[in-house]
C-alpha atoms as a PDB file:
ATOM      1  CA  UNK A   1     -18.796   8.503 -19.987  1.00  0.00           C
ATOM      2  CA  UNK A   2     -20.878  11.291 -21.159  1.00  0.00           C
ATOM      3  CA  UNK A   3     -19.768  10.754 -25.119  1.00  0.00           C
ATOM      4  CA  UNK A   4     -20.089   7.151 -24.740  1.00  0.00           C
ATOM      5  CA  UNK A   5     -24.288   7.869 -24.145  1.00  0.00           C
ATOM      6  CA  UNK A   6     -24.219  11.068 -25.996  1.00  0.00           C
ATOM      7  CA  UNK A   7     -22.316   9.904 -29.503  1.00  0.00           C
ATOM      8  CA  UNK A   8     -21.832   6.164 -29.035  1.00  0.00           C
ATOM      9  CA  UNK A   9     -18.424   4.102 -28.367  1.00  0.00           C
ATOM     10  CA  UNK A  10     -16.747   5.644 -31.418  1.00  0.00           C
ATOM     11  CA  UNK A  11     -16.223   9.498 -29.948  1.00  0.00           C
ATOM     12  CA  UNK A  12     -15.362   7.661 -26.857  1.00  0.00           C
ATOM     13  CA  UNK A  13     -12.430   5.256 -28.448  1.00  0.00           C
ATOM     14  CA  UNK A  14     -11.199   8.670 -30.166  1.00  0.00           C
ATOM     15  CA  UNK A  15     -11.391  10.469 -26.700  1.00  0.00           C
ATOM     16  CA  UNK A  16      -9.334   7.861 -24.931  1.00  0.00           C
ATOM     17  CA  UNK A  17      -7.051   7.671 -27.696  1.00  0.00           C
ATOM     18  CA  UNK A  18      -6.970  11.236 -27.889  1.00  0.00           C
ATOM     19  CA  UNK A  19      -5.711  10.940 -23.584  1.00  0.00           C
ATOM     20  CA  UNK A  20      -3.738   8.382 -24.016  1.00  0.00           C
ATOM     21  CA  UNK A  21      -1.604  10.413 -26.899  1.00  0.00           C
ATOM     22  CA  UNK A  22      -0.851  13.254 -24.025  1.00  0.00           C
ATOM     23  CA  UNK A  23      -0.018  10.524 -21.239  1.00  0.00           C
ATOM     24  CA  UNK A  24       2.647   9.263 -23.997  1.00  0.00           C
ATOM     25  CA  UNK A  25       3.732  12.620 -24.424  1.00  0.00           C
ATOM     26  CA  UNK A  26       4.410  13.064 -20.596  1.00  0.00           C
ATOM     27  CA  UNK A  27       5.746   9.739 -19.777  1.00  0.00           C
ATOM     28  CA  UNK A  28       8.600  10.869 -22.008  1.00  0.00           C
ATOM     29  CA  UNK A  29       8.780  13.932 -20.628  1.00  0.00           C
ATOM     30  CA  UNK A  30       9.420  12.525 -17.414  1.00  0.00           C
ATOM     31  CA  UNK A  31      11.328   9.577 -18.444  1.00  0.00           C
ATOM     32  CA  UNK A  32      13.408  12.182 -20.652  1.00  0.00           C
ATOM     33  CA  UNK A  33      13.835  14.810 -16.890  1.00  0.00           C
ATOM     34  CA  UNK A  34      14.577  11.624 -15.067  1.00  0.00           C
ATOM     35  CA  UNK A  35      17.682  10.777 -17.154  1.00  0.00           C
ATOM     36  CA  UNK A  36      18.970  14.255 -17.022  1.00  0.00           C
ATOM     37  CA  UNK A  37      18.776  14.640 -13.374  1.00  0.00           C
ATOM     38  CA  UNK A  38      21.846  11.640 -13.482  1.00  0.00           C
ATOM     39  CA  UNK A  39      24.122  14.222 -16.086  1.00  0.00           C
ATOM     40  CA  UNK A  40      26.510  15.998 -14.707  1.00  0.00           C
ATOM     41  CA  UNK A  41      25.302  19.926 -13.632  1.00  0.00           C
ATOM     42  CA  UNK A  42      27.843  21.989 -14.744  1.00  0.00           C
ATOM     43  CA  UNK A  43      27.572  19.898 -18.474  1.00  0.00           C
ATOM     44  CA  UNK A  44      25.089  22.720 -20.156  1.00  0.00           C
ATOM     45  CA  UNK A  45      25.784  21.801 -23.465  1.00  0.00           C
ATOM     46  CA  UNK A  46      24.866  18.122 -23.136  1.00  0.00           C
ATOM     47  CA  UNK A  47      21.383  19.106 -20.854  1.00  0.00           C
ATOM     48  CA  UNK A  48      20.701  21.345 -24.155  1.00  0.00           C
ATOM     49  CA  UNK A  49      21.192  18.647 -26.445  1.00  0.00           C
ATOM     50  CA  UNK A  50      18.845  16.651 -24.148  1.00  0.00           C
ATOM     51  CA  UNK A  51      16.258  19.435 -23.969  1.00  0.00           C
ATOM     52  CA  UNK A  52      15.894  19.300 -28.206  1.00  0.00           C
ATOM     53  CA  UNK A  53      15.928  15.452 -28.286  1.00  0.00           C
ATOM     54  CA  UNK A  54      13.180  15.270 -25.660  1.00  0.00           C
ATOM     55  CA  UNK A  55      11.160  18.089 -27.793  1.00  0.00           C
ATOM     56  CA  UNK A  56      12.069  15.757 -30.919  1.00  0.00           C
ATOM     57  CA  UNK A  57      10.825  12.646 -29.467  1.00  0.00           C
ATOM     58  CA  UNK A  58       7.795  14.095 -28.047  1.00  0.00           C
ATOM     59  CA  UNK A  59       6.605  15.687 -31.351  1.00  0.00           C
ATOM     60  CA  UNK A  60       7.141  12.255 -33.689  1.00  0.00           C
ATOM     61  CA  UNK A  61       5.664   9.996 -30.634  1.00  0.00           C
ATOM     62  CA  UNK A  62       2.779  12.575 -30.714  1.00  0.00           C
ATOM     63  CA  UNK A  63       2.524  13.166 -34.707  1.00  0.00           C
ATOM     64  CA  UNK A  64       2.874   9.386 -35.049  1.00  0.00           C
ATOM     65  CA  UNK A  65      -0.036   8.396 -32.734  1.00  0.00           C
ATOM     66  CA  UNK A  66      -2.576  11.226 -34.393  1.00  0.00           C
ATOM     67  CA  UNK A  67      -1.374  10.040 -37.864  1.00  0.00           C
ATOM     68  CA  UNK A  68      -2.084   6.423 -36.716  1.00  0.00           C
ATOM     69  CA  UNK A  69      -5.671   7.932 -34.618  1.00  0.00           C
ATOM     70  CA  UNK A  70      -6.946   9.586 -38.526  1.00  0.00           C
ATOM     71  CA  UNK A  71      -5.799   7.136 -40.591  1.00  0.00           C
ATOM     72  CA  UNK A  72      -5.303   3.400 -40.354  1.00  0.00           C
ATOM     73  CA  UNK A  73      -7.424   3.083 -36.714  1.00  0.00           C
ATOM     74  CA  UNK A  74     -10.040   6.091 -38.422  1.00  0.00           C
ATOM     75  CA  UNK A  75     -10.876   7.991 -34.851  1.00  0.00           C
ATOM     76  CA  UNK A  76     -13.645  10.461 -34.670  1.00  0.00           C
ATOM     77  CA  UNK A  77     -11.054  13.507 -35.742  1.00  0.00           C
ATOM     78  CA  UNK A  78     -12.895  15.973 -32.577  1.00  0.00           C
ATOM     79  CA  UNK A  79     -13.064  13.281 -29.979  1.00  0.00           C
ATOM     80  CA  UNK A  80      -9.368  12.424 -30.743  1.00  0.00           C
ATOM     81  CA  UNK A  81      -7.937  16.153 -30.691  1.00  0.00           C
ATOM     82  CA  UNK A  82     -10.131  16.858 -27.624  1.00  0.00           C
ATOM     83  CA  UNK A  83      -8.680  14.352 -25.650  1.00  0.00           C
ATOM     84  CA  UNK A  84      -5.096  15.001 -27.033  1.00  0.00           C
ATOM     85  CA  UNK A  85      -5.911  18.430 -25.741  1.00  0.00           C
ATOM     86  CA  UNK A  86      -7.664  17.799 -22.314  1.00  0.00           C
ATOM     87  CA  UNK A  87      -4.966  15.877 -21.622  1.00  0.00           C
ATOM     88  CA  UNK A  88      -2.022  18.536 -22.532  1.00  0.00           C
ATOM     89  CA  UNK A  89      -4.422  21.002 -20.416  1.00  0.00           C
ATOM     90  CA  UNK A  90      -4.430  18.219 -17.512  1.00  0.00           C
ATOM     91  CA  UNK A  91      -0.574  18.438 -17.402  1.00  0.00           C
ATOM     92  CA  UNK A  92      -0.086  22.237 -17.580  1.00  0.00           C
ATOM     93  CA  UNK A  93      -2.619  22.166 -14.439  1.00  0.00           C
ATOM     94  CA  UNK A  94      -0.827  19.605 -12.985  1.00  0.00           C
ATOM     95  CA  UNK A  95       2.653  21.677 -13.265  1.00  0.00           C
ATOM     96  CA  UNK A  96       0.388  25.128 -12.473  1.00  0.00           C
ATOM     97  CA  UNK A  97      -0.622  23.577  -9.293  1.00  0.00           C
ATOM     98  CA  UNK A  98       2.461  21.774  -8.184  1.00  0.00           C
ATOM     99  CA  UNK A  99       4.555  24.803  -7.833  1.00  0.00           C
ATOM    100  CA  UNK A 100       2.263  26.311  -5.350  1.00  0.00           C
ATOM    101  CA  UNK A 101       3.185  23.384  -2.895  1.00  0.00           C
END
């Protein structure tokens, strides 16, 4: 709310964008964990191949959406990357704080 009155409705598109990039990036995260709960546990090799196609589809999804941010939908490059990163902080707080449950 603050950039929207500070810098106008473009840094707050990009920031939003910039969030909704690191929500994509968990959703498969979790969608990704959620499948590999079902494999079977003593099957190490396929949970490995798993764990590198999750990292894989994480980094295009994420690499796609900042392309498509900069260039075709031309986001305010520092509102985009600080949402991207508020949101990957958001998750690692998330995870930080979870544990202590």
């Amino acid at each position: 709310m603050f950039s929207l009155w500070y810098r106008g409705l473009s840094l707050a598109q990009a920031v939003l964008f910039g969030g909704l990039i690191a929500i994509t990036s968990i959703l498969l995260m979790v969608w990704r964990s959620a499948r590999c709960k079902q494999l079977d546990p003593q099957d190490a090799q396929r949970h490995l191949r798993n764990f590198y196609l999750s990292f894989i589809e994480r980094m295009v999804a994420i690499i796609g959406l900042l392309i498509l941010g900069f260039g075709p939908l031309a986001l305010e490059p520092t509102g985009l990357l600080t949402g991207f990163v508020v949101g990957q902080v958001a998750l690692i707080l998330a995870g930080f704080f979870d544990r202590k449950k």
